[in-house]
N, C-alpha and C. Protein backbone atom coordinates (compact mmCIF):
# COMPACT_ATOMS: atom_id res chain seq x y z
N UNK A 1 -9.87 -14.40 9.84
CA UNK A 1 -8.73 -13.58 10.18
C UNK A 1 -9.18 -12.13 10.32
N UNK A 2 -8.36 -11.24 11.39
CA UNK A 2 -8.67 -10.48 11.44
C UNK A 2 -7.79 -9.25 10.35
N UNK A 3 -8.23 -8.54 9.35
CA UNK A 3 -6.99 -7.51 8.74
C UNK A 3 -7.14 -6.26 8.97
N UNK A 4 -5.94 -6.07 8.54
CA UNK A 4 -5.75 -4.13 8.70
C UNK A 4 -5.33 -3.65 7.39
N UNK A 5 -5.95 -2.94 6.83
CA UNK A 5 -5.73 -2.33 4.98
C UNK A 5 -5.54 -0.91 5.34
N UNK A 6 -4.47 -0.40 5.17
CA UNK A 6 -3.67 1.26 4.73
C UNK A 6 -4.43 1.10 3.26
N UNK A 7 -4.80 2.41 2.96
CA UNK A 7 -5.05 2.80 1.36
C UNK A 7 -6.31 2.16 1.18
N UNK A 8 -7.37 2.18 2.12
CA UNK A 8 -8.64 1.53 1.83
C UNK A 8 -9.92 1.92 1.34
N UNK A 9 -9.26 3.59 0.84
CA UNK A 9 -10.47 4.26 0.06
C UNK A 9 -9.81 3.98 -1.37
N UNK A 10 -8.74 3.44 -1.84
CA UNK A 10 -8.60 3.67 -3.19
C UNK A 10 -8.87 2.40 -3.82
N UNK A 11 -8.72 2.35 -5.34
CA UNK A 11 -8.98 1.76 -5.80
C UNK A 11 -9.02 0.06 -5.77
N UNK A 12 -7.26 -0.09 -5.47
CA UNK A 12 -6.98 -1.30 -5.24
C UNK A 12 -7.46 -1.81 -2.95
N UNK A 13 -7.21 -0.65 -3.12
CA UNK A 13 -7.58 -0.60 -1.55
C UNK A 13 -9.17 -1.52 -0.90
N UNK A 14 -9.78 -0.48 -1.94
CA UNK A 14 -11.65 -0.55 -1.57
C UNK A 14 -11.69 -2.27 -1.92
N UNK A 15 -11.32 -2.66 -3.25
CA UNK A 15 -11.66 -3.90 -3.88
C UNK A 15 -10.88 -4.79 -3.42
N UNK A 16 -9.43 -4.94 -2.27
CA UNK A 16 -9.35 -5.35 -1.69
C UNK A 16 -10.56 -5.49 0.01
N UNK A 17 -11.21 -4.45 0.64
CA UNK A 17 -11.65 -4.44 1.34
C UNK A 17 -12.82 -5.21 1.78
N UNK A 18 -13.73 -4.95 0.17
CA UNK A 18 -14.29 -5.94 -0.58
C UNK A 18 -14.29 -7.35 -0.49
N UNK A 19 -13.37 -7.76 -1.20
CA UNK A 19 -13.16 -9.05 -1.20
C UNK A 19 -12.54 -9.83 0.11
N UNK A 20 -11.91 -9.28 0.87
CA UNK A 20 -11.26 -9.64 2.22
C UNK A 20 -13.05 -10.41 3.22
N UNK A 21 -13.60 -8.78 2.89
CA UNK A 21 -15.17 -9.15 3.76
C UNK A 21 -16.09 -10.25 3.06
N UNK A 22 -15.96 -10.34 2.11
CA UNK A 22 -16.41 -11.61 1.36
C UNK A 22 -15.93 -13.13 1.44
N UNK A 23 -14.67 -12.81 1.74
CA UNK A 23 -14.17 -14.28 2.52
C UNK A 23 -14.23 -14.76 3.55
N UNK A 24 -15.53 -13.61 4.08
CA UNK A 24 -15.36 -13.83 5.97
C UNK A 24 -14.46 -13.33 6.80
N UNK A 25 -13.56 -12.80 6.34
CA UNK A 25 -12.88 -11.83 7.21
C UNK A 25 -13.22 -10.60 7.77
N UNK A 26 -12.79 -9.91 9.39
CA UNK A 26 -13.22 -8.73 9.48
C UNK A 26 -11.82 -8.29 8.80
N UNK A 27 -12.00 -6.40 8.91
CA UNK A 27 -11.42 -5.72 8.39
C UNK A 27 -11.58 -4.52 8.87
N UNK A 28 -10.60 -4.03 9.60
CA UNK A 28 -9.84 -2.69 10.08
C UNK A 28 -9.59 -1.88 8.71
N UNK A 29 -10.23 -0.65 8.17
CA UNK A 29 -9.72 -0.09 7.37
C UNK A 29 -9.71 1.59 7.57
N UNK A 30 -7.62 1.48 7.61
CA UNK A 30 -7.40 3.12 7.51
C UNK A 30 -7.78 3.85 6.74
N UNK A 31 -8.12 4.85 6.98
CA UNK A 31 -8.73 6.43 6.00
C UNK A 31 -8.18 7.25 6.42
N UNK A 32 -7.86 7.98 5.84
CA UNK A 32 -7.14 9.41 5.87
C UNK A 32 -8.52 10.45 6.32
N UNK A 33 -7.94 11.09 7.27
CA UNK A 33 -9.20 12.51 7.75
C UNK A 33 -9.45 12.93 6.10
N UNK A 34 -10.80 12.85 5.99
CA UNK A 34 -11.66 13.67 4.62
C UNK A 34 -11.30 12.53 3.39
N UNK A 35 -11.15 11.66 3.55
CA UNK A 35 -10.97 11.10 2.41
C UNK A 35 -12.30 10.78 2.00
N UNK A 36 -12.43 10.21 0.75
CA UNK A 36 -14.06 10.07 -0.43
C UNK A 36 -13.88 8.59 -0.25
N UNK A 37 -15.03 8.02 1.04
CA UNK A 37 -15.31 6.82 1.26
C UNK A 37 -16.28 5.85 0.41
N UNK A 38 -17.01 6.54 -0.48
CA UNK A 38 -17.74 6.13 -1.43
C UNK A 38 -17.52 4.42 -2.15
N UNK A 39 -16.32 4.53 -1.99
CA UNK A 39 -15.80 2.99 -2.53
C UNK A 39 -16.17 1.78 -1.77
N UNK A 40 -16.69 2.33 -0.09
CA UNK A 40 -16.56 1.52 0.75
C UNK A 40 -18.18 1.16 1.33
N UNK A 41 -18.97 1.84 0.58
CA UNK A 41 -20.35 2.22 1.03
C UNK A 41 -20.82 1.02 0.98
N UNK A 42 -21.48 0.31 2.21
CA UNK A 42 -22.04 -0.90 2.03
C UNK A 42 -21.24 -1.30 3.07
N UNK A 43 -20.29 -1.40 2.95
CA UNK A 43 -19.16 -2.77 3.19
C UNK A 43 -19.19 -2.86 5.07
N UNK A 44 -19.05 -4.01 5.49
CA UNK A 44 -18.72 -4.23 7.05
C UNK A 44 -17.63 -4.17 7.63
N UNK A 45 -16.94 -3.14 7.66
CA UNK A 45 -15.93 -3.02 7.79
C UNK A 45 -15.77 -1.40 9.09
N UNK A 46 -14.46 -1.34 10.11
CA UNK A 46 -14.35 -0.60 11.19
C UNK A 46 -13.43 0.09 10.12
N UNK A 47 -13.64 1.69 10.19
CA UNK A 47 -12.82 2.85 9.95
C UNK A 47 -12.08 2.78 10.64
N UNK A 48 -10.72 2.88 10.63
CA UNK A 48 -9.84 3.76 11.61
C UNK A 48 -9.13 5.21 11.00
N UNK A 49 -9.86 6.33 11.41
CA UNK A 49 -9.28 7.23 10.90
C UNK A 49 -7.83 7.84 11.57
N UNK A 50 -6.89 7.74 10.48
CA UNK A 50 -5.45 8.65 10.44
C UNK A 50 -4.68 8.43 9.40
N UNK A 51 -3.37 8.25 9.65
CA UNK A 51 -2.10 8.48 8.35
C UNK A 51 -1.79 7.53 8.61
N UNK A 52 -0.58 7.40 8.23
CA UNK A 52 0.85 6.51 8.17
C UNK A 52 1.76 7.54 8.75
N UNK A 53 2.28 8.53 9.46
CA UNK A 53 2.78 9.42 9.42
C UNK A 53 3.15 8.75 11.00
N UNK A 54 2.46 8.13 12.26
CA UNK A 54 2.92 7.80 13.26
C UNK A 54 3.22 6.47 13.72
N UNK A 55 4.19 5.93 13.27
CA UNK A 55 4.51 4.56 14.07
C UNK A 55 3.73 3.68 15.09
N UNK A 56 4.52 4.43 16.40
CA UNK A 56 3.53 3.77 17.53
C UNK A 56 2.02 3.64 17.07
N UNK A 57 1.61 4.93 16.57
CA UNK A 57 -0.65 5.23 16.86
C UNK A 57 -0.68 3.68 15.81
N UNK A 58 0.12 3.64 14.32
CA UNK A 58 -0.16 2.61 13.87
C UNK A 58 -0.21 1.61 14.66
N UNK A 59 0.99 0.88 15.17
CA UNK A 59 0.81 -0.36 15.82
C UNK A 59 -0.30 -0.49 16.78
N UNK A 60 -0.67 0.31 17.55
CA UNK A 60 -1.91 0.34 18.52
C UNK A 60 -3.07 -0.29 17.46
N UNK A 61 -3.19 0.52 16.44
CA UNK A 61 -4.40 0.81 15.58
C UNK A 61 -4.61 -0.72 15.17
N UNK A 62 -3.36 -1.48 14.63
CA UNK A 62 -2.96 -2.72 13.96
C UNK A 62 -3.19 -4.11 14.93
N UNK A 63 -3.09 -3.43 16.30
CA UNK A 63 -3.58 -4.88 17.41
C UNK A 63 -4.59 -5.50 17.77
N UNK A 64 -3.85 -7.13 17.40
CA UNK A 64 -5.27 -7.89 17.38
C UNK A 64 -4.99 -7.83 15.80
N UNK A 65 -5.06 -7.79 15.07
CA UNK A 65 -4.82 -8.03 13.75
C UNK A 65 -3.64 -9.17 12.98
N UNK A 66 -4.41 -10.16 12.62
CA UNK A 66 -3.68 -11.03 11.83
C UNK A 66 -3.06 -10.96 10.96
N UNK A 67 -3.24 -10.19 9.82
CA UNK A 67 -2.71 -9.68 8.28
C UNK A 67 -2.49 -8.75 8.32
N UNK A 68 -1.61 -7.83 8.14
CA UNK A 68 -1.68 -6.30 7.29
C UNK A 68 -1.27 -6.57 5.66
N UNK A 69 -2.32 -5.54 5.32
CA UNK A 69 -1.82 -5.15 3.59
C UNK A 69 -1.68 -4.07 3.33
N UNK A 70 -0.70 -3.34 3.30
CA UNK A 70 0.07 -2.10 2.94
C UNK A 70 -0.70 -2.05 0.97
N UNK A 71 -1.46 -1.17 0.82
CA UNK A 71 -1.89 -0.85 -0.41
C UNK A 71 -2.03 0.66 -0.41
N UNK A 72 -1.89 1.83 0.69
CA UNK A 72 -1.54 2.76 0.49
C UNK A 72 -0.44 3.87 -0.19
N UNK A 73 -0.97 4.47 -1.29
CA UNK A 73 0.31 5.38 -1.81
C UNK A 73 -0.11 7.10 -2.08
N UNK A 74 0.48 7.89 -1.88
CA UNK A 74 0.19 9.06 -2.33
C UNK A 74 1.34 9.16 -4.25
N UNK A 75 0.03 9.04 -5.08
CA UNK A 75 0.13 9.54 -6.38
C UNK A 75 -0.01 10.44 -7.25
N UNK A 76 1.19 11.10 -7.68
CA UNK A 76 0.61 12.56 -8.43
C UNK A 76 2.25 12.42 -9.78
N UNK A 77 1.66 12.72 -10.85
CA UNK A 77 3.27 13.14 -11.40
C UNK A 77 3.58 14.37 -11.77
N UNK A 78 2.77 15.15 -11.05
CA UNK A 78 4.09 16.30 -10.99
C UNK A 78 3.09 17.54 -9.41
N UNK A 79 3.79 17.93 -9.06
CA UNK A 79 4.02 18.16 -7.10
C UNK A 79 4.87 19.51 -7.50
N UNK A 80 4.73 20.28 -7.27
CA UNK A 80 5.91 21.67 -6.74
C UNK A 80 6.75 21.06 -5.93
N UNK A 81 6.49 20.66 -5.00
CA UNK A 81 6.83 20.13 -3.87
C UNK A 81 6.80 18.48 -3.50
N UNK A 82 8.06 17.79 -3.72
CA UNK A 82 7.73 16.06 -3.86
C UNK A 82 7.82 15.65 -2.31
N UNK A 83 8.32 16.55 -1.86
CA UNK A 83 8.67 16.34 -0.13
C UNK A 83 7.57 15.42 0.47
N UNK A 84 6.02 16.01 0.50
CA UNK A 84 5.26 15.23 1.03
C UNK A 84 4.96 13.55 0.54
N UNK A 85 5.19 13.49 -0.93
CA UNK A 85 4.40 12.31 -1.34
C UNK A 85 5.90 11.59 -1.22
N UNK A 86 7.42 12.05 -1.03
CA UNK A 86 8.00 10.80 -0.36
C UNK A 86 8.09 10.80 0.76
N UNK A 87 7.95 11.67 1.92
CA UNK A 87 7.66 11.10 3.14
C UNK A 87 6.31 10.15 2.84
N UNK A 88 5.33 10.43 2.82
CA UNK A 88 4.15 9.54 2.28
C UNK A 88 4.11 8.16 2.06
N UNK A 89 5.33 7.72 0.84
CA UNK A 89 5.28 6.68 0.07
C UNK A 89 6.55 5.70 1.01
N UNK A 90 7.88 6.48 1.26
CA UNK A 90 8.37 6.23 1.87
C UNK A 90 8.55 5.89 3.40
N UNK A 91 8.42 6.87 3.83
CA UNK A 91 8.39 6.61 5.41
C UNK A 91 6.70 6.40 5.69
N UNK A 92 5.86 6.78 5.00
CA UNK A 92 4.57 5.87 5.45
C UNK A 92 5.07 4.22 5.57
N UNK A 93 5.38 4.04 4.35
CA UNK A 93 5.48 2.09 4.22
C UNK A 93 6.49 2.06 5.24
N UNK A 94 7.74 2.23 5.54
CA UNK A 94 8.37 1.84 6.55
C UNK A 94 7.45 1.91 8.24
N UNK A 95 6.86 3.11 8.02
CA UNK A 95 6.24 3.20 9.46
C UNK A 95 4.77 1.80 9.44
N UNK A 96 4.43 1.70 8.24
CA UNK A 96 3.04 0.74 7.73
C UNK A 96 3.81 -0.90 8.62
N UNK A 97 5.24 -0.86 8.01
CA UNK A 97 5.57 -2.53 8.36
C UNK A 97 5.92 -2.42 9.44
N UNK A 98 6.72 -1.58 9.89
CA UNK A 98 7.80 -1.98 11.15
C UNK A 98 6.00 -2.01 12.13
N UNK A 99 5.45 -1.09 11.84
CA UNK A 99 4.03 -1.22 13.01
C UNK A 99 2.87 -2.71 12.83
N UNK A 100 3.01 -3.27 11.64
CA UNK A 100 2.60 -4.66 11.64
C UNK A 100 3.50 -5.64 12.57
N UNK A 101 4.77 -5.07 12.21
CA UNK A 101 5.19 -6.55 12.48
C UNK A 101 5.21 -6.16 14.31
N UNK A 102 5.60 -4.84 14.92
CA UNK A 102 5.41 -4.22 16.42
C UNK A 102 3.89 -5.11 16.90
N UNK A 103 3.21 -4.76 16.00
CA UNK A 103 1.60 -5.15 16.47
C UNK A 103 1.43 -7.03 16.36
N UNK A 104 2.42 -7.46 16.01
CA UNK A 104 2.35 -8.65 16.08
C UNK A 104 1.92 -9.58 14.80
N UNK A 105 1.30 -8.93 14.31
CA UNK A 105 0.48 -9.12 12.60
C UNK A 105 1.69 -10.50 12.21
N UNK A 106 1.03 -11.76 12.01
CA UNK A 106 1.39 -12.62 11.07
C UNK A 106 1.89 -13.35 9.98
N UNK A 107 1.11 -11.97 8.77
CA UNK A 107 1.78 -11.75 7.61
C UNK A 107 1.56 -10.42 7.00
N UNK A 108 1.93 -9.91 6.42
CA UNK A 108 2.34 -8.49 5.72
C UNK A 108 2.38 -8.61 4.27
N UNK A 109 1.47 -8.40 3.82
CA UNK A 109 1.45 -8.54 2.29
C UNK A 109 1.30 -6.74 1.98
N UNK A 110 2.52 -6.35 1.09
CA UNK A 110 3.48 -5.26 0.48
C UNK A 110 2.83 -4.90 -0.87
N UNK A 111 2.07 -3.80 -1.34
CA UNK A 111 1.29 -3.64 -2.95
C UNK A 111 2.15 -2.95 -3.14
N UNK A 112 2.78 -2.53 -3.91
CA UNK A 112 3.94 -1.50 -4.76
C UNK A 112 3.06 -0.68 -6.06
N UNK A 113 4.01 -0.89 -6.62
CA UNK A 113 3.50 -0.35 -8.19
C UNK A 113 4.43 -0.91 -9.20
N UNK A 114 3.52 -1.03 -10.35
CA UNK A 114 4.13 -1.52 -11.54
C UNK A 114 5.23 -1.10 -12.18
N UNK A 115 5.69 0.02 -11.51
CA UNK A 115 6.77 1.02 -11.67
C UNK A 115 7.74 0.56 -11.58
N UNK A 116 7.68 -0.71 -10.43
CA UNK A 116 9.13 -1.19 -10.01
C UNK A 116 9.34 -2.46 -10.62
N UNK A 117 8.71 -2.92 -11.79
CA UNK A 117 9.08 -3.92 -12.56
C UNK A 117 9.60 -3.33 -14.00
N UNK A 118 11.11 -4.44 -14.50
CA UNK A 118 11.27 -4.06 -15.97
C UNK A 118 10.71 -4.76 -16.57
N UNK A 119 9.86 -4.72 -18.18
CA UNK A 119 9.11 -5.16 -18.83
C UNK A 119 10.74 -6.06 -19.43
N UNK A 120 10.56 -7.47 -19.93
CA UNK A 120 10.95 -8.65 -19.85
C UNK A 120 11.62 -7.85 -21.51
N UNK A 121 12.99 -8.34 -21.54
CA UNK A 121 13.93 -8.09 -22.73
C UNK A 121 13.78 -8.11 -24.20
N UNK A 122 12.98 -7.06 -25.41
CA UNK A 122 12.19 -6.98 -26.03
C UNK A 122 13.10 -7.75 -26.99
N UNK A 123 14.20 -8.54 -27.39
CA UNK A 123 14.64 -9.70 -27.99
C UNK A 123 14.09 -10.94 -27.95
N UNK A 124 13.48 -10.87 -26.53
CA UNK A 124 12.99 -12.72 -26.88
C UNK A 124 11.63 -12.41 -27.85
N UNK A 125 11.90 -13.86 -28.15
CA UNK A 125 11.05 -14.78 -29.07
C UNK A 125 9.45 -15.06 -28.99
N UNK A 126 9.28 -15.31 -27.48
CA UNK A 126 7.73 -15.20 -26.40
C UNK A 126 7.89 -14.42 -25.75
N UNK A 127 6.36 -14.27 -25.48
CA UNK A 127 6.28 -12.85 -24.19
C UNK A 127 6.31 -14.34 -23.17
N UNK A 128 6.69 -13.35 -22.14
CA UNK A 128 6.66 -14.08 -20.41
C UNK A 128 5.80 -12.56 -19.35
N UNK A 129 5.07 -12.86 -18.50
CA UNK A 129 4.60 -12.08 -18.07
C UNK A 129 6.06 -11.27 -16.71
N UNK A 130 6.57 -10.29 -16.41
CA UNK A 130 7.09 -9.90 -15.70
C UNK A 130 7.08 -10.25 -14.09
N UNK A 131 8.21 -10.26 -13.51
CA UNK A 131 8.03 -11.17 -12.11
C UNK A 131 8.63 -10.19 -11.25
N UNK A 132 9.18 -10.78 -9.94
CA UNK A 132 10.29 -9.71 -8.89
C UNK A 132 11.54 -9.78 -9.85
N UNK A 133 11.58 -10.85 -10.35
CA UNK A 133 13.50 -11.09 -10.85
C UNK A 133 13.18 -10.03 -11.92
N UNK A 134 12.52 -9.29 -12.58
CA UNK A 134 12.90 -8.23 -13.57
C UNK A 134 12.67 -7.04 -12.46
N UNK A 135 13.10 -6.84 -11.58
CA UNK A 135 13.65 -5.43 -10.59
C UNK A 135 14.21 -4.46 -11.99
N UNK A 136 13.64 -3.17 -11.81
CA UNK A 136 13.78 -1.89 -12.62
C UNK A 136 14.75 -1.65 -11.68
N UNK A 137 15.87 -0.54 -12.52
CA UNK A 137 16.71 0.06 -11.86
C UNK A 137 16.32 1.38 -11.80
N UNK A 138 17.14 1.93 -10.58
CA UNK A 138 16.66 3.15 -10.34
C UNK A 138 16.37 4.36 -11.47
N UNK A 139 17.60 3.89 -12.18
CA UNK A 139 17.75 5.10 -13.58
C UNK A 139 16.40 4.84 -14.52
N UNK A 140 15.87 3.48 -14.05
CA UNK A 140 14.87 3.13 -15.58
C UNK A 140 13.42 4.06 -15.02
N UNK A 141 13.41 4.60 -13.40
CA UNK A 141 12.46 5.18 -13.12
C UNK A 141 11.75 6.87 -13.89
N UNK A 142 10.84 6.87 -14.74
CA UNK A 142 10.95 8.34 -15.28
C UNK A 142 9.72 9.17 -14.37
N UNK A 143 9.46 9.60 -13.40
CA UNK A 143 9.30 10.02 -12.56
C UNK A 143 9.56 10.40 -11.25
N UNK A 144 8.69 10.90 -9.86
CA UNK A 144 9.30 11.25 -8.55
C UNK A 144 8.77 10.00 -8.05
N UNK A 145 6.91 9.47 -8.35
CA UNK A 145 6.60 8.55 -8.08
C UNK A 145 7.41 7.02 -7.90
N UNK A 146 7.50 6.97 -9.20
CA UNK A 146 8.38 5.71 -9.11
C UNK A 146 9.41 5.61 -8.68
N UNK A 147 10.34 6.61 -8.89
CA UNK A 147 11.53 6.94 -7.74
C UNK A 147 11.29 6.39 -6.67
N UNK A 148 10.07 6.70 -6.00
CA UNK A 148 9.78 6.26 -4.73
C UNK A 148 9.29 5.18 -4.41
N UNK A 149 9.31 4.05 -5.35
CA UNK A 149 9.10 2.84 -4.87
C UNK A 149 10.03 1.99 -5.19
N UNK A 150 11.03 2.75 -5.78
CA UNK A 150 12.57 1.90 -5.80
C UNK A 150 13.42 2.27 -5.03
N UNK A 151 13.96 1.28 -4.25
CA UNK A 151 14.93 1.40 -3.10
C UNK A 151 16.27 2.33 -3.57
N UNK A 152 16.07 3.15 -2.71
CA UNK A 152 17.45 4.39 -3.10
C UNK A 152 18.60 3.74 -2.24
């Protein structure tokens, strides 16, 4: 398969990139102009340098691509200014899918953050590991970050 990885200098990004090329897959991976590629050194994989910031350039960028994995986020907890990291978090990922699915892409696998899960009701008896059905509510968010990965 062919993929396309947003967020492919970071952490979860790179070690996805990683392992994608290890299964035999190629791999399209976005970088941000100046980003610290170091994570990626080695790896067989095509740069595409830009943002999430343009729709259309995405879908171009994304064609011919079987998978997208949205693992890009801009993270900071505390910003003067939060303006950029929710356009970023926000309208990056909206511009990230609607341009997979424009580009034709197959499947779309979505990385979030742990932010947007509630830890499982500290009454029970056993732990259970946390799933989608424990959705955090907006109020349980204590940051701008996580704000921004719960649907307003």
């Amino acid at each position: 398969m062919k993929c396309f990885v947003t967020g492919a200098t970071g952490f979860i990004g790179s070690n996805l990139v990683s392992e994608l090329i290890a299964r035999g897959h190629e791999v399209k991976a976005l970088i941000r102009p100046g980003a610290d590629t170091r994570a990626l050194e080695g790896l067989a994989y095509e740069p595409i340098e830009g943002d999430l910031s343009n729709r259309a350039w995405l879908a171009a960028a994304m064609k011919g691509c079987d998978w997208c994995f949205h693992v890009a986020a801009l993270y900071a907890l505390w910003l003067r200014d939060y303006k950029p990291m929710i356009r970023a978090n926000i309208d990056g990922t909206r511009n990230a899918l609607h341009a997979a699915a424009d580009a034709g892409c197959e499947r779309i696998v979505y990385t979030s953050t742990v932010g947007v899960l509630r830890p499982p009701g500290m009454k029970r008896t056993s732990a259970r590991p946390s799933d989608e059905l424990d959705s955090a509510r907006y109020s349980d968010m204590t940051n701008e970050y996580k704000r921004d990965q719960v649907a307003r």
